[in-house]
N, C-alpha and C. Protein backbone atom coordinates (compact mmCIF):
# COMPACT_ATOMS: atom_id res chain seq x y z
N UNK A 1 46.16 73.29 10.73
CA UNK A 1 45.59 71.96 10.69
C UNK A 1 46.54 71.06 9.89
N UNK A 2 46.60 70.36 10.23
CA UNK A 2 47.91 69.24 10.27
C UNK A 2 46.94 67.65 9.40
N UNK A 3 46.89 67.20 8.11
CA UNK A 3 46.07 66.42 7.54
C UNK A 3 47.23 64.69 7.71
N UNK A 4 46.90 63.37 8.10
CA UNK A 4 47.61 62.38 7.97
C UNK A 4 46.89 61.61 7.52
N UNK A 5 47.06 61.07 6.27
CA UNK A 5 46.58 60.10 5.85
C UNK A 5 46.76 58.44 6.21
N UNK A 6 45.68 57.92 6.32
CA UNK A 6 45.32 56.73 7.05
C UNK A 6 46.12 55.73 5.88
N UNK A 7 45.82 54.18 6.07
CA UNK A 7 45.65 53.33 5.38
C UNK A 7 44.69 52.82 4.22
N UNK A 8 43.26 53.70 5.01
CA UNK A 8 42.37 53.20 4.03
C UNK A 8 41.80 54.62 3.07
N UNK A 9 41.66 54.00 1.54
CA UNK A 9 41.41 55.44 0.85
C UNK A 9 40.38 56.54 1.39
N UNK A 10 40.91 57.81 1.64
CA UNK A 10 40.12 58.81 2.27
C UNK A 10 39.69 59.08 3.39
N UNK A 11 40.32 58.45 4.11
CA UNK A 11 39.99 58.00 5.64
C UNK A 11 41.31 58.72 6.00
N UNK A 12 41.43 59.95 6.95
CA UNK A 12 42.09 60.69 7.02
C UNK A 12 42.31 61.42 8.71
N UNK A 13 43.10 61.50 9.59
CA UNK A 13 43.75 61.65 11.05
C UNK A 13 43.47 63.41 10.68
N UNK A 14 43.18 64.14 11.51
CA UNK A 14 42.76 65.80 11.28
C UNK A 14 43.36 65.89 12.63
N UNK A 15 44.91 66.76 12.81
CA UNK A 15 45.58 67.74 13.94
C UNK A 15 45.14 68.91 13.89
N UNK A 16 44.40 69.20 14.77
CA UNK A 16 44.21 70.54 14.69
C UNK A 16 45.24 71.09 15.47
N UNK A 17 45.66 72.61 14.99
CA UNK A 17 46.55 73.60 16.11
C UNK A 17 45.68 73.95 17.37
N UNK A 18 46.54 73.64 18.02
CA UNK A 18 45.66 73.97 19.80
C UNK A 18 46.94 74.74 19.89
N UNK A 19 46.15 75.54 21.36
CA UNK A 19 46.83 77.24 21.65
C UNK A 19 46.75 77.10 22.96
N UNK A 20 47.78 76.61 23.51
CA UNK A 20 48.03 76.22 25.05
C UNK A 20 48.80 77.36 25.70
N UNK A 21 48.08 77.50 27.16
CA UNK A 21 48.94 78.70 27.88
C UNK A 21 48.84 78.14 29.69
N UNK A 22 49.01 78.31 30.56
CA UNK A 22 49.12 78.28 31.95
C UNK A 22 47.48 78.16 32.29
N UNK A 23 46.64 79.20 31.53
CA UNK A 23 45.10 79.11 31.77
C UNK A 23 44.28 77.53 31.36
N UNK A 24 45.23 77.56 29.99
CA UNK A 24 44.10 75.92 29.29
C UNK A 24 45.02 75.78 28.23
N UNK A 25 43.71 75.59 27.26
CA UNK A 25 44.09 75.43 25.65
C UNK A 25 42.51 76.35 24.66
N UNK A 26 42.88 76.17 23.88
CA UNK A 26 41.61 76.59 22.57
C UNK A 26 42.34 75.37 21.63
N UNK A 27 40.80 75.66 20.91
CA UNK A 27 41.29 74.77 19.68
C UNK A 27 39.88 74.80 18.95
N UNK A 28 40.33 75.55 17.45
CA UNK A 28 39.02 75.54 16.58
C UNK A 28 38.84 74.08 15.80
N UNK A 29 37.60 73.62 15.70
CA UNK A 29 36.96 72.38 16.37
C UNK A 29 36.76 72.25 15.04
N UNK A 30 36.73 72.77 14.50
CA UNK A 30 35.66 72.71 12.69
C UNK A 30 35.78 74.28 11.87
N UNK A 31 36.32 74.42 10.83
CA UNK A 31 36.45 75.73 10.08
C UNK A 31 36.30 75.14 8.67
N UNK A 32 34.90 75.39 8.02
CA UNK A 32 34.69 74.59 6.58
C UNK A 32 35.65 74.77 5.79
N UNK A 33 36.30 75.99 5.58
CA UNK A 33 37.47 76.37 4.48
C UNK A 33 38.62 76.09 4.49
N UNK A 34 38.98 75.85 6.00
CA UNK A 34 40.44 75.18 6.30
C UNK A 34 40.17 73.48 5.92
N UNK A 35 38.82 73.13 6.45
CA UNK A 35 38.99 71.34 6.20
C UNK A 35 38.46 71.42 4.57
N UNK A 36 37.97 71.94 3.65
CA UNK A 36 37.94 71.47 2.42
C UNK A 36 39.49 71.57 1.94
N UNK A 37 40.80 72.53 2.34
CA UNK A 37 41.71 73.08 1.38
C UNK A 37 42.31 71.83 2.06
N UNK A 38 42.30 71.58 3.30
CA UNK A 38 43.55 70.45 4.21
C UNK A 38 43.14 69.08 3.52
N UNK A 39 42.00 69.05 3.04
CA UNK A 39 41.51 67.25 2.74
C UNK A 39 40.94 67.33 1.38
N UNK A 40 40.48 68.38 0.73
CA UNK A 40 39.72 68.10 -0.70
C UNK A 40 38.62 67.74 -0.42
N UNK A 41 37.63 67.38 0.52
CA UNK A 41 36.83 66.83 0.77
C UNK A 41 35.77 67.98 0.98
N UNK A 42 35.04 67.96 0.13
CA UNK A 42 33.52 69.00 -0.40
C UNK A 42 32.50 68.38 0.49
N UNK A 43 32.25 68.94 1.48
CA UNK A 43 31.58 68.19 2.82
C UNK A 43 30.22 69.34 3.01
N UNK A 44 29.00 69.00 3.43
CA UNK A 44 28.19 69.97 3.67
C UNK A 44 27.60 69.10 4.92
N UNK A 45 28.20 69.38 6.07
CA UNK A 45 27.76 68.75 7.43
C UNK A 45 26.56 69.57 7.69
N UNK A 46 25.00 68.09 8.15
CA UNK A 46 23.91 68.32 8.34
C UNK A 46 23.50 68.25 9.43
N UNK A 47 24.40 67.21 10.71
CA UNK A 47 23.73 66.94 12.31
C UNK A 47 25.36 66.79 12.63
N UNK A 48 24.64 67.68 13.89
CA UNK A 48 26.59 67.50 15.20
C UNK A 48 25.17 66.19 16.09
N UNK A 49 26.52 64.90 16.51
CA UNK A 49 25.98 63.62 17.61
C UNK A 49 26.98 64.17 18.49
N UNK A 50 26.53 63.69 20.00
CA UNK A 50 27.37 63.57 21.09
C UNK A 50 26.76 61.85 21.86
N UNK A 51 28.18 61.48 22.33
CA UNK A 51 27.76 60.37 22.55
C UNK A 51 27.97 60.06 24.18
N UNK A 52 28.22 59.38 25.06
CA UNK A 52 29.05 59.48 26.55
C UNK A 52 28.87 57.93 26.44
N UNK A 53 29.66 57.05 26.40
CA UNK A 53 30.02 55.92 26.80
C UNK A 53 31.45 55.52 28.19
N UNK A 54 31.06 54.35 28.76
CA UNK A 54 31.54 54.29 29.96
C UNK A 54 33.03 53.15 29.40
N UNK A 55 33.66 52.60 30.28
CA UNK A 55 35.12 51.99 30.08
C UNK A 55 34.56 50.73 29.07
N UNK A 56 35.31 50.27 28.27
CA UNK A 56 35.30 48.89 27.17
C UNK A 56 33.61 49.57 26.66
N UNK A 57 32.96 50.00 26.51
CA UNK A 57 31.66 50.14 25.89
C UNK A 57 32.34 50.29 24.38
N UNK A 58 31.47 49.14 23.71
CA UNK A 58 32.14 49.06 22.03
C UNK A 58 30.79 49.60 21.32
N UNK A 59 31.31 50.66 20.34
CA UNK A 59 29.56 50.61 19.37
C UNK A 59 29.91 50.47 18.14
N UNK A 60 29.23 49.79 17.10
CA UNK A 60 29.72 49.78 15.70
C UNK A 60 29.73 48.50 15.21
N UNK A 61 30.16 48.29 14.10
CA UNK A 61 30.49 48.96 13.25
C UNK A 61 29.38 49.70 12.30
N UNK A 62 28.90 50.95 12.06
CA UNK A 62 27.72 51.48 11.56
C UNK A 62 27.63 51.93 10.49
N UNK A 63 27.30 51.70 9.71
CA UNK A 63 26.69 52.74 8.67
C UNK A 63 25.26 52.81 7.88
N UNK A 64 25.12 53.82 6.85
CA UNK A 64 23.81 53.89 6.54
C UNK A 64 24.07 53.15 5.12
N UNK A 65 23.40 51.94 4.61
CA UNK A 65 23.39 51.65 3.14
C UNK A 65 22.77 52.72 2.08
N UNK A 66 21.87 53.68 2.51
CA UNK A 66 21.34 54.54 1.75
C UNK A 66 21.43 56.16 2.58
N UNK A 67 21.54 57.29 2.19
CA UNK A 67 21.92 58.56 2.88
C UNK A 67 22.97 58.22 3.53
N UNK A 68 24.17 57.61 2.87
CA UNK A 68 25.54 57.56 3.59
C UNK A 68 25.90 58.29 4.12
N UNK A 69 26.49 58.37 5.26
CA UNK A 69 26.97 59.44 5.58
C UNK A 69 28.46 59.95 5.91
N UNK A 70 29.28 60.73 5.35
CA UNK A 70 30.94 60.88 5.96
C UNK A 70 30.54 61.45 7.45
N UNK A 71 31.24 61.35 7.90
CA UNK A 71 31.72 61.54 9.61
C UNK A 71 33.01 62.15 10.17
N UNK A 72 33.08 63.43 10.16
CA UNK A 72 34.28 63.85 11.40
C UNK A 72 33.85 63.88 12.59
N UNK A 73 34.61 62.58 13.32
CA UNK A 73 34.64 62.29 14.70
C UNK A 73 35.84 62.63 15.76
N UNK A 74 35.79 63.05 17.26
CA UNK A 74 36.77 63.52 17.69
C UNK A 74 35.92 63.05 19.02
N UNK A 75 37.13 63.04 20.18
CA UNK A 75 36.84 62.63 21.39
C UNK A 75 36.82 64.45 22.34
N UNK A 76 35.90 64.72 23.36
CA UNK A 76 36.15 65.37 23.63
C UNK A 76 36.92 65.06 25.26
N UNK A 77 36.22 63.91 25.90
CA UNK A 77 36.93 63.42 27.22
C UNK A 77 37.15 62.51 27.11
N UNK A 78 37.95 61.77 27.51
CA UNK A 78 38.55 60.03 27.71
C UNK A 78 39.23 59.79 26.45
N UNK A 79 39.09 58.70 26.14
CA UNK A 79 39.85 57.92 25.06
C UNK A 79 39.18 56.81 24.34
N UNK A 80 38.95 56.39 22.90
CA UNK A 80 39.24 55.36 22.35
C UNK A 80 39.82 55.15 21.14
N UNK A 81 39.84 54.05 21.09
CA UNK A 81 40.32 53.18 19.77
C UNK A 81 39.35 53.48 18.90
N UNK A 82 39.32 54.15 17.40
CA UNK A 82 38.65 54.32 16.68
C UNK A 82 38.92 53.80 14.93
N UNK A 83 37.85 53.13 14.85
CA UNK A 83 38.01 52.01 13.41
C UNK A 83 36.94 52.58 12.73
N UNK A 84 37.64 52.04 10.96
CA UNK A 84 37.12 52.64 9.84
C UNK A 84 37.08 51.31 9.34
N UNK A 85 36.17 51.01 8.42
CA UNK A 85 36.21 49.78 7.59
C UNK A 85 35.65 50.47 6.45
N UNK A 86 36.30 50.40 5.09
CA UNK A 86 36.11 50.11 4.12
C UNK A 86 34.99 49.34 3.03
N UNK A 87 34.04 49.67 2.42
CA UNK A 87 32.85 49.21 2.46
C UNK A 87 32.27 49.65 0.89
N UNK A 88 33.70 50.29 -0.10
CA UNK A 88 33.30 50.40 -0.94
C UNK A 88 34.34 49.67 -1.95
N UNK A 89 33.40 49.13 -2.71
CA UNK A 89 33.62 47.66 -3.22
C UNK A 89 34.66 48.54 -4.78
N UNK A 90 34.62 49.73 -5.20
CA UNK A 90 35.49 50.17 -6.17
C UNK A 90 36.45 50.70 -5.45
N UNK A 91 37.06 50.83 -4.25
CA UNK A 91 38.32 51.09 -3.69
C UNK A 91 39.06 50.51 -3.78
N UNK A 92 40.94 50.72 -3.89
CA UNK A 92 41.84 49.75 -4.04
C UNK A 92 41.76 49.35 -2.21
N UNK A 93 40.93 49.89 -1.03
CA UNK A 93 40.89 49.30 0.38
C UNK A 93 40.15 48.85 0.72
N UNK A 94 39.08 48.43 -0.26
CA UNK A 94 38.05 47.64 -0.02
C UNK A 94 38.18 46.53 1.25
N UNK A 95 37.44 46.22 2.16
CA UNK A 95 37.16 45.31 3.28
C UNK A 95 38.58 45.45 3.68
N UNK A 96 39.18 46.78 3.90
CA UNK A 96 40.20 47.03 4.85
C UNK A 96 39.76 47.62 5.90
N UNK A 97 40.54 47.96 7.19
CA UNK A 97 40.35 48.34 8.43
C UNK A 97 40.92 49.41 8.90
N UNK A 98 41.41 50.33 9.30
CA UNK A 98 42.32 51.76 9.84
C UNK A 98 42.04 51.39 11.49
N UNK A 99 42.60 51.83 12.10
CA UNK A 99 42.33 52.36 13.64
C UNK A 99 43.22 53.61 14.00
N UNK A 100 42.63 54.80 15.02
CA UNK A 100 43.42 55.69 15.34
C UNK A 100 42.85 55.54 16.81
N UNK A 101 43.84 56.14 17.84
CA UNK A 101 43.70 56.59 19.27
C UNK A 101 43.28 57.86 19.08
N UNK A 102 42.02 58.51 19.42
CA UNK A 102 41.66 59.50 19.68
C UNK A 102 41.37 59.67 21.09
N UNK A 103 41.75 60.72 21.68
CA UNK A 103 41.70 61.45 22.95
C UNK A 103 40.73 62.51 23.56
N UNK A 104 40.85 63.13 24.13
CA UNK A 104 40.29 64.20 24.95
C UNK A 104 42.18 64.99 24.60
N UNK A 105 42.74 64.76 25.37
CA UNK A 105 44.13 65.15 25.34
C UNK A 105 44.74 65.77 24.06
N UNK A 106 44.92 64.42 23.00
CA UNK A 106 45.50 64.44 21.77
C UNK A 106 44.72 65.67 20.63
N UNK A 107 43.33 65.38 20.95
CA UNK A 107 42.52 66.64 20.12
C UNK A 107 42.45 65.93 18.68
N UNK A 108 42.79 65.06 18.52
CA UNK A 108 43.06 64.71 17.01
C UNK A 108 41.63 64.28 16.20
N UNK A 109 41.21 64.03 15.43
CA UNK A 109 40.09 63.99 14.29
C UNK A 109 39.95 62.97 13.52
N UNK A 110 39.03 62.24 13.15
CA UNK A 110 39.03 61.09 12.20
C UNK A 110 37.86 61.37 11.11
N UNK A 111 38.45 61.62 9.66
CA UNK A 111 36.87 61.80 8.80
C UNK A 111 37.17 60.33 8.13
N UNK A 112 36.10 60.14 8.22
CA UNK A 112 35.69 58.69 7.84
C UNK A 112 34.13 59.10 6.74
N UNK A 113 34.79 58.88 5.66
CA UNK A 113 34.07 59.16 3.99
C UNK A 113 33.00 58.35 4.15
N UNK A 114 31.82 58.89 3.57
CA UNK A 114 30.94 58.06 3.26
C UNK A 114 31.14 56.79 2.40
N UNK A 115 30.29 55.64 2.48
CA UNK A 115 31.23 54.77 2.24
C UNK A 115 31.93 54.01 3.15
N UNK A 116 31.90 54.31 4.45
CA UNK A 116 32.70 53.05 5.44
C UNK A 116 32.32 52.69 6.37
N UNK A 117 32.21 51.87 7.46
CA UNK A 117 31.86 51.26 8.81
C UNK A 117 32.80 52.24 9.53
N UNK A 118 31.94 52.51 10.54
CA UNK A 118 32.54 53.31 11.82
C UNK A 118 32.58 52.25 13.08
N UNK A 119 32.83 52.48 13.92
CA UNK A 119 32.91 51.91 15.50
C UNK A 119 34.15 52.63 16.21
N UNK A 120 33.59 52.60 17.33
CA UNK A 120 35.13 52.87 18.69
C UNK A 120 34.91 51.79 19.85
N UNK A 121 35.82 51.71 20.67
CA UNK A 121 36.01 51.29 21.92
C UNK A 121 36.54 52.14 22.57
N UNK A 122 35.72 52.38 24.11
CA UNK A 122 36.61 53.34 25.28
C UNK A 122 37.27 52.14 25.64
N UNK A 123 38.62 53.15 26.09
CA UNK A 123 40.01 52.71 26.25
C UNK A 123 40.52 53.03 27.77
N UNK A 124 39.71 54.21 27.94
CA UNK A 124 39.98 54.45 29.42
C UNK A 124 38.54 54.52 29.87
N UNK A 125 38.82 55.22 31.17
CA UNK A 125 37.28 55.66 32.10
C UNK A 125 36.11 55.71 31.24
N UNK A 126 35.99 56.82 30.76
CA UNK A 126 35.00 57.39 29.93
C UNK A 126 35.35 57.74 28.64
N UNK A 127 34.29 58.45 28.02
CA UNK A 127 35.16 58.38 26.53
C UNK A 127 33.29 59.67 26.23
N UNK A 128 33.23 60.95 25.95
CA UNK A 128 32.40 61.84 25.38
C UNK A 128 32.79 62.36 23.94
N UNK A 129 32.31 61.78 23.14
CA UNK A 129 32.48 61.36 21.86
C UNK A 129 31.44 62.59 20.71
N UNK A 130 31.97 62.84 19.96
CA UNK A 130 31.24 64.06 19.16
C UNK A 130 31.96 63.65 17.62
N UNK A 131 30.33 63.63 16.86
CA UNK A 131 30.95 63.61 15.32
C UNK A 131 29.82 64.60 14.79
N UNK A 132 30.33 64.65 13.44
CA UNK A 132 29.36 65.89 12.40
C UNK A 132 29.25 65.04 10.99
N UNK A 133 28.02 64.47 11.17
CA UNK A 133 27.90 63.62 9.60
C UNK A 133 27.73 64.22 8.57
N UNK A 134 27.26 64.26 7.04
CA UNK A 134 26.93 64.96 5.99
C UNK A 134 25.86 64.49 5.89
N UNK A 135 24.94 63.31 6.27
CA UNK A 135 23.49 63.51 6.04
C UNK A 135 22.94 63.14 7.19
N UNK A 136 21.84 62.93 7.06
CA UNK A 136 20.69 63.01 8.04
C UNK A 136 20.66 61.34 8.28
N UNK A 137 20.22 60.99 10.27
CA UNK A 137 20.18 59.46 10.09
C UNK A 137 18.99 59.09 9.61
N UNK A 138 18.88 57.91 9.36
CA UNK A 138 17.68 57.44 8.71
C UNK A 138 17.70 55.82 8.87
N UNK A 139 17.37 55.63 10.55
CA UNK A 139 17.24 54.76 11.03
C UNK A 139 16.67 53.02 10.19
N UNK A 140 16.01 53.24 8.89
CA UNK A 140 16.07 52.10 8.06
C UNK A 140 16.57 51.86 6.74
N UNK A 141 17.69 52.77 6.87
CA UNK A 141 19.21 52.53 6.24
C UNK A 141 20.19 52.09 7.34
N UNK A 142 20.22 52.24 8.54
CA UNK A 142 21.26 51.55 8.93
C UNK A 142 21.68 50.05 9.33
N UNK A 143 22.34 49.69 9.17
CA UNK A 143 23.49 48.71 9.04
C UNK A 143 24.68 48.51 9.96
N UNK A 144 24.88 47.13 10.73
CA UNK A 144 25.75 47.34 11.58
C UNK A 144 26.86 45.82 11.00
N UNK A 145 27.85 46.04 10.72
CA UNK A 145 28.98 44.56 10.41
C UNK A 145 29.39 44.51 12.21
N UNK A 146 29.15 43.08 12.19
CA UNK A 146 29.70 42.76 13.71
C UNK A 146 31.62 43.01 14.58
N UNK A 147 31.43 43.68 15.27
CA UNK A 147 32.47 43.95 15.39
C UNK A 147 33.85 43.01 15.65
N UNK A 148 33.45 41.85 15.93
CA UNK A 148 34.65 40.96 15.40
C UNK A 148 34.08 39.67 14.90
N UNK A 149 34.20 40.50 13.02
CA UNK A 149 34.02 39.67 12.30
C UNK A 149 34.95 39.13 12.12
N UNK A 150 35.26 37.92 11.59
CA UNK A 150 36.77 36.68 11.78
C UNK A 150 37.58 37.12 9.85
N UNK A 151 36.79 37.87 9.52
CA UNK A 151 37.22 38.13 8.47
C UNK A 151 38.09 39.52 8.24
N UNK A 152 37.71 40.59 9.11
CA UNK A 152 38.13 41.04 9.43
C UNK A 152 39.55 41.23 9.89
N UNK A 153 39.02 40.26 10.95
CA UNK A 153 40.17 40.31 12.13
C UNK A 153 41.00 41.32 12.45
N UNK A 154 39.58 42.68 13.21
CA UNK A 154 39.79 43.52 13.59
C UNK A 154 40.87 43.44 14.73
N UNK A 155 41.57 44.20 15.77
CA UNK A 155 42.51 43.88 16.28
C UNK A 155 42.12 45.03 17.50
N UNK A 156 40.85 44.41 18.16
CA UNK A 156 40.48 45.82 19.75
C UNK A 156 41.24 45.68 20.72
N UNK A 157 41.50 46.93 20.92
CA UNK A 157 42.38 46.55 22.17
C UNK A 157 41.80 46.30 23.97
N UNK A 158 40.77 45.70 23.73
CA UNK A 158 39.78 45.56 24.91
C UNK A 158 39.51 43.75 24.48
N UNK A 159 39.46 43.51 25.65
CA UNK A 159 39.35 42.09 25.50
C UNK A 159 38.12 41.75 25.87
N UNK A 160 37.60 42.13 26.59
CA UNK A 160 35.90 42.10 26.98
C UNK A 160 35.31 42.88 26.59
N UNK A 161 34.77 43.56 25.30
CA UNK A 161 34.27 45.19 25.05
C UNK A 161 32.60 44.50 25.53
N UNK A 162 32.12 45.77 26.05
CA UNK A 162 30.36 45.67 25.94
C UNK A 162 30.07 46.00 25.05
N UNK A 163 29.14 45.25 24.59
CA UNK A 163 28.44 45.96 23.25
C UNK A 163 26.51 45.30 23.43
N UNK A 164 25.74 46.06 22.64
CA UNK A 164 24.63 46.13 22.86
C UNK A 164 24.07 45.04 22.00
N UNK A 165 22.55 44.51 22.34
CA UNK A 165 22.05 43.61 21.92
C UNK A 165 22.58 43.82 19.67
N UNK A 166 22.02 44.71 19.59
CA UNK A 166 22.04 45.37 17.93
C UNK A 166 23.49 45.07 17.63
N UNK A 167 24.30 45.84 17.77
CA UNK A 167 25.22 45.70 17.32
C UNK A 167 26.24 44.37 17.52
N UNK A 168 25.73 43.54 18.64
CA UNK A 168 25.99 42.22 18.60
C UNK A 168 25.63 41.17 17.16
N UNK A 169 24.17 41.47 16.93
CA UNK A 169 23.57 40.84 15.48
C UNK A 169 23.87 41.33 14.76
N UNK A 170 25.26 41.92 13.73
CA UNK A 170 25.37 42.32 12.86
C UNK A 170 25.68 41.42 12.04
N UNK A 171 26.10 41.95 10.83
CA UNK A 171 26.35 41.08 10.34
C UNK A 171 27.83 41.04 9.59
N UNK A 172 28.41 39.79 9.28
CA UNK A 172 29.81 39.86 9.05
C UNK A 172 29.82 40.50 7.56
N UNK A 173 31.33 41.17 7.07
CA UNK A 173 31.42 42.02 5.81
C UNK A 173 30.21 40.85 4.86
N UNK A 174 30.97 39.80 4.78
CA UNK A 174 30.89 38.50 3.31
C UNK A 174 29.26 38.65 3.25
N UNK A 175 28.42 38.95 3.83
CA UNK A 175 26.73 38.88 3.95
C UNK A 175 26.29 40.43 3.84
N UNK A 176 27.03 41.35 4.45
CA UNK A 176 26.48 42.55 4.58
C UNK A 176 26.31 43.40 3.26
N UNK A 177 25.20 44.12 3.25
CA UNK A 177 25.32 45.29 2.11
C UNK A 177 26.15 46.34 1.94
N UNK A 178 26.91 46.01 0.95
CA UNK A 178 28.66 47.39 0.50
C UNK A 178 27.68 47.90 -0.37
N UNK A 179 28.87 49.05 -0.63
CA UNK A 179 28.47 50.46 -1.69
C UNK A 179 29.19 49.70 -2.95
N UNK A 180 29.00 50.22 -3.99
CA UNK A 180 29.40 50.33 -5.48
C UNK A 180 31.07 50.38 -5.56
C-alpha cells in the first residue's frame, strides 16, 4: 500500500497493490493493520455505503456536525472527481479544498478525516461508489456546504453536474457549522 499525501491536513490518496494476470486482478480492499501503519490513522470503521450514480450526478458536500465521521472512499466502476473540504477551523487547511480522480481502473482510495466535507462528481458513464465511515449516520447531524460555493471556488470538472433538491440548499462555508 502505497500512502500520498493530499494538500489538505490528513486527507490522504491510498494505492493499494493490485495483482494483475491474463485472468483479472485482486486487490485487498481494506486490511486494518496495513492502513493504521501506512497513515497513523487509529480508525475503528462502523458502516461499509455503496452508492450507483449515473454521468455528471454531483452529491455533497456532506458531513455530520456531530458523530463526525472519517471516510475511506474508493470507486468500484466508472469514475469521479472526488473533493475534500476542510472544515476544521484549528487546521493550518482550514476552508481548503483537495480533489483526486478515483476510478474503477486506478483502484486508488481517498480517507477523508473526520472533520471535512466530502462530495464527488461522475466523470464518466457511471460511477459505483463504496466508502467505510468511523461512525454511524445520524441523519440530524448532517450538513451539506453547497457545492459551488463562490468562496470556495471549487473547480468541477462537469459543467452541468445534477445535483438533488438538498444538496442544492446548502449552505456556503462563511454560514455553515465547522468543527473546533
Amino acid at each position: 500500500m502505497k500512502v500520498v499525501r493530499t494538500s489538505l491536513s490528513g486527507v490522504l490518496v491510498i494505492e493499494p497493490q493490485v495483482f494483475s494476470d491474463d485472468r483479472g486482478y485482486f486487490v485487498e480492499t481494506f486490511n486494518l493493520q496495513k492502513f493504521r501503519n501506512a497513515t497513523g490513522a487509529m480508525v475503528n470503521f462502523v458502516q461499509d455505503n455503496q452508492s450507483y450514480s449515473k454521468a455528471n450526478v454531483l452529491r455533497g458536500l456532506h458531513y455530520q456536525i456531530e458523530q463526525a465521521q472519517g471516510k475511506l472512499v474508493r470507486v468500484v466502476s466508472g469514475a469521479v472527481w472526488d473533493v475534500a473540504v476542510d472544515l476544521r477551523r484549528s487546521s493550518p487547511t482550514f476552508a481548503q479544498w483537495t480533489a483526486v480522480e478515483l476510478t474503477g481502473d486506478n483502484q486508488r482510495m481517498l480517507w477523508v478525516p473526520a472533520g471535512c466535507a466530502h462530495g464527488f462528481v461522475v466523470t464518466g458513464d457511471h460511477a459505483v461508489f463504496q466508502y467505510k465511515v468511523t461512525d454511524y449516520w445520524a441523519p440530524q447531524h448532517e450538513r451539506c456546504i453547497v457545492w459551488n460555493d463562490p468562496g470556495l471556488n471549487i473547480k468541477w470538472p462537469v459543467d452541468a453536474p445534477i445535483v438533488n433538491d438538498k444538496d442544492a440548499a446548502g449552505l456556503t462555508l462563511s454560514k455553515a457549522a465547522t468543527y473546533a
